[in-house]
C-alpha atoms as a PDB file:
ATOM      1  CA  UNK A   1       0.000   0.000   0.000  1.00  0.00           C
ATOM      2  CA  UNK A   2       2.675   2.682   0.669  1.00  0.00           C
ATOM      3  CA  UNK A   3       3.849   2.020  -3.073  1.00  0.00           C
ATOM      4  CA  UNK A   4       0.540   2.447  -4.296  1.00  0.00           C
ATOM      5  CA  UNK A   5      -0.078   5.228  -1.936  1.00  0.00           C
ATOM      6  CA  UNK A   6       2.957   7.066  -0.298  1.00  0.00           C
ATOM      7  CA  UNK A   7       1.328  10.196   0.861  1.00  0.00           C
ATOM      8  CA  UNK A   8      -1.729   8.419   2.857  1.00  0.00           C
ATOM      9  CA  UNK A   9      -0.898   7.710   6.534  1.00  0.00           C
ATOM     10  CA  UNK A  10      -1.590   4.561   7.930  1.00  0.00           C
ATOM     11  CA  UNK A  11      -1.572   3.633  11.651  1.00  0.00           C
ATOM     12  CA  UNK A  12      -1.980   0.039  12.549  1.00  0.00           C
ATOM     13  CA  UNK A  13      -3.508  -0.983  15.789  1.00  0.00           C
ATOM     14  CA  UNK A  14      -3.332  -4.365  15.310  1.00  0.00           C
ATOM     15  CA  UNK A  15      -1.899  -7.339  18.116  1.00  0.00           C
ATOM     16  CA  UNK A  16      -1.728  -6.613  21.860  1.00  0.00           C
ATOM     17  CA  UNK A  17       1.170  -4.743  23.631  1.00  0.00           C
ATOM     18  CA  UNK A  18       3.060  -8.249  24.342  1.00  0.00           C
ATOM     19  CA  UNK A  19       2.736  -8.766  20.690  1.00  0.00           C
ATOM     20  CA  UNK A  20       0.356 -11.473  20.869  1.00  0.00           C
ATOM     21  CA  UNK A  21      -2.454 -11.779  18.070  1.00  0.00           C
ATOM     22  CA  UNK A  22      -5.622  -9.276  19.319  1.00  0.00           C
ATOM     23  CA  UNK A  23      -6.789  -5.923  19.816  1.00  0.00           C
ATOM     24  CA  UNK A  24      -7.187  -3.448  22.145  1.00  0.00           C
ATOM     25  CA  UNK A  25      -9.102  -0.664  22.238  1.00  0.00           C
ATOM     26  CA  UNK A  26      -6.868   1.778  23.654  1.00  0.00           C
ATOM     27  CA  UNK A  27      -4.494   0.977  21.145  1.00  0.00           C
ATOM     28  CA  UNK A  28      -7.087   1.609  18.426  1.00  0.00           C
ATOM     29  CA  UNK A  29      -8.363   4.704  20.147  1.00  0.00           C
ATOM     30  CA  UNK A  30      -4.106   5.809  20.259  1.00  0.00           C
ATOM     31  CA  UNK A  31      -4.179   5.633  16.962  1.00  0.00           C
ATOM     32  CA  UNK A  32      -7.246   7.592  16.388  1.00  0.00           C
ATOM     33  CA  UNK A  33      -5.300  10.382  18.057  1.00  0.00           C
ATOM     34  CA  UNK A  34      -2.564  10.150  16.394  1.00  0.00           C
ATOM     35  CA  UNK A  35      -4.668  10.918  12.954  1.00  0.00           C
ATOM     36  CA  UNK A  36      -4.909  14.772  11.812  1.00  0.00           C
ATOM     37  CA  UNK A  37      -8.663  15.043  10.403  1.00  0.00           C
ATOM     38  CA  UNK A  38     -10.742  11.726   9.707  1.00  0.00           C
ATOM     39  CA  UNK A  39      -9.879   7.977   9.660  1.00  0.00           C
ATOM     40  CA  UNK A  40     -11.264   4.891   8.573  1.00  0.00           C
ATOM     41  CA  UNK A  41     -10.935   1.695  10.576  1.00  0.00           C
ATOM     42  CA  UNK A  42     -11.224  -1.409   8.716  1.00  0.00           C
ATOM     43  CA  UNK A  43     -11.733  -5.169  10.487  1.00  0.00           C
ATOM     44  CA  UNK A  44     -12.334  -8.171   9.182  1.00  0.00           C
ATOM     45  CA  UNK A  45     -13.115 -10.343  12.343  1.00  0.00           C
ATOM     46  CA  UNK A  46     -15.189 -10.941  14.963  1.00  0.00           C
ATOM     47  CA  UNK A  47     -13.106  -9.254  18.262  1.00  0.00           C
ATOM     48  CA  UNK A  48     -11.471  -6.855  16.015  1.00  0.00           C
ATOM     49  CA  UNK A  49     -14.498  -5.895  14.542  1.00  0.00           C
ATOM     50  CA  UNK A  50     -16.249  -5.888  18.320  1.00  0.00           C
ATOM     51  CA  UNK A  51     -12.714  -3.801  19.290  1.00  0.00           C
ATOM     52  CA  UNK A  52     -13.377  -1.018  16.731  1.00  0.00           C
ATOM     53  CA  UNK A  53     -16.756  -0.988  17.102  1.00  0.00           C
ATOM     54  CA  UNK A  54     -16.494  -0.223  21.059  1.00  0.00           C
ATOM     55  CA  UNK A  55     -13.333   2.993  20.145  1.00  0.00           C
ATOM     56  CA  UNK A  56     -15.807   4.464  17.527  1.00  0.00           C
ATOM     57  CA  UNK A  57     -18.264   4.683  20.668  1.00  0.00           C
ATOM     58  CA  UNK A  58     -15.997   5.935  22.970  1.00  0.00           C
ATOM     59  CA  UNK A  59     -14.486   8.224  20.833  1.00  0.00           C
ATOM     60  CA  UNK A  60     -15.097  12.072  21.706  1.00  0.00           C
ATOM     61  CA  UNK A  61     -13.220  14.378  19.621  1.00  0.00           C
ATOM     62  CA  UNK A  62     -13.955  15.911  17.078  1.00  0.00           C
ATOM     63  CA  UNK A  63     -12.222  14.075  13.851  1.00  0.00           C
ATOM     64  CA  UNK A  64     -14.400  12.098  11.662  1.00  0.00           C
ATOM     65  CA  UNK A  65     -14.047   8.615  12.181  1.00  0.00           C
ATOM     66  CA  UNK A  66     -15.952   5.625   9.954  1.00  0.00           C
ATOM     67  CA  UNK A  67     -15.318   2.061  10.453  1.00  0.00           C
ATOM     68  CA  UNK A  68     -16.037  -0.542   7.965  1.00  0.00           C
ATOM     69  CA  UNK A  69     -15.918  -4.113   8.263  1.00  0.00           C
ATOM     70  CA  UNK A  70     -14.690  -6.361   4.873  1.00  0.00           C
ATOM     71  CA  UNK A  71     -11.917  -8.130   3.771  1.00  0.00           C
ATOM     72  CA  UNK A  72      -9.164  -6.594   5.272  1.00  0.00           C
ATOM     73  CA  UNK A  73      -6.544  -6.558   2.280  1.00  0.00           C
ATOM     74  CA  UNK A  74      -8.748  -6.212  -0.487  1.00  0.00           C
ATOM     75  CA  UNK A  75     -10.607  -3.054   1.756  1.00  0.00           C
ATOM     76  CA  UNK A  76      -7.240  -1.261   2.894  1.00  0.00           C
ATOM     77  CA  UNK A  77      -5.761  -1.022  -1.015  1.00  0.00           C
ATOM     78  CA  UNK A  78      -9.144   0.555  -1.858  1.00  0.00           C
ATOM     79  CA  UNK A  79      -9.235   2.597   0.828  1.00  0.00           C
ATOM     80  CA  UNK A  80      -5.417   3.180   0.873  1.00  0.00           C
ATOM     81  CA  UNK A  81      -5.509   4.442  -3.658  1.00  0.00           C
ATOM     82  CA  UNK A  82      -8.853   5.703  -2.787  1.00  0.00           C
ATOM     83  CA  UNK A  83      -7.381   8.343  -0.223  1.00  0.00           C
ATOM     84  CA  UNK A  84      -4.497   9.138  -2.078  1.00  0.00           C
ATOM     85  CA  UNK A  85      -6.440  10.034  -4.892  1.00  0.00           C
ATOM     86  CA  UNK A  86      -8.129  13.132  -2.953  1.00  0.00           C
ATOM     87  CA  UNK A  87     -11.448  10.819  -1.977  1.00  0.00           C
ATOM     88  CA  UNK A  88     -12.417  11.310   1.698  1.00  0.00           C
ATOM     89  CA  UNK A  89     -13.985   8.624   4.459  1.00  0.00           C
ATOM     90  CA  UNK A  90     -17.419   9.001   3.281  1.00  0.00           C
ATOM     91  CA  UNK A  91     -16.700   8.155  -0.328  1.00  0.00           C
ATOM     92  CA  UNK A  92     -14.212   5.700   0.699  1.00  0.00           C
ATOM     93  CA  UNK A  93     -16.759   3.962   2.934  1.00  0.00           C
ATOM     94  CA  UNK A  94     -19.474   3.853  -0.212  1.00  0.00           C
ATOM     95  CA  UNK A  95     -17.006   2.475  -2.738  1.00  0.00           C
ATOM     96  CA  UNK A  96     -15.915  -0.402  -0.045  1.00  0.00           C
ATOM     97  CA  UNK A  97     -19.812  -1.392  -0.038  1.00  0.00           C
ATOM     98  CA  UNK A  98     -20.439  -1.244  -3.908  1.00  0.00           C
ATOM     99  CA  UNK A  99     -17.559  -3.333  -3.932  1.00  0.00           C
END
């Protein structure tokens, strides 16, 4: 993805802080700070998907932040080009369900 699309940031918030497979949502709601105006979390599965679902909610700034659940690889290229060609979450979001 960063070939396809330098310029777009991506955080991961993936595994838990031992490194172990997971997710946690303080590390998902770190990375939702560490964004500048809007993000889009993408999951795949159930916990992560349960995870993301629960930072959304507990979110309370003021950056716009989607989620969408899919296949992860396939949805974060799409998202990734999709960005990087001046689209924004909203559209993003819509093309990832037509798709």
């Amino acid at each position: 993805m960063k070939e396809m699309a330098p310029s777009v940031p991506i955080h991961v918030a993936s595994g838990l802080e031992d490194g172990s497979i997971g997710t946690d949502v303080t590390r998902i709601l770190e990375a939702i700070d560490a964004i500048e105006n809007e993000a889009l979390i993408l999951t795949d599965i159930g916990s992560a998907t349960m995870n993301a679902e629960l930072a959304v909610d507990m979110y309370e700034g003021e950056k716009t932040i989607q989620f969408f659940d899919g296949p992860i690889v396939e949805s974060a290229f799409v998202a990734a080009v999709s960005s990087g060609n001046g689209m924004n979450v909203s559209q993003i979001v819509d093309q990832l369900k037509m798709a």
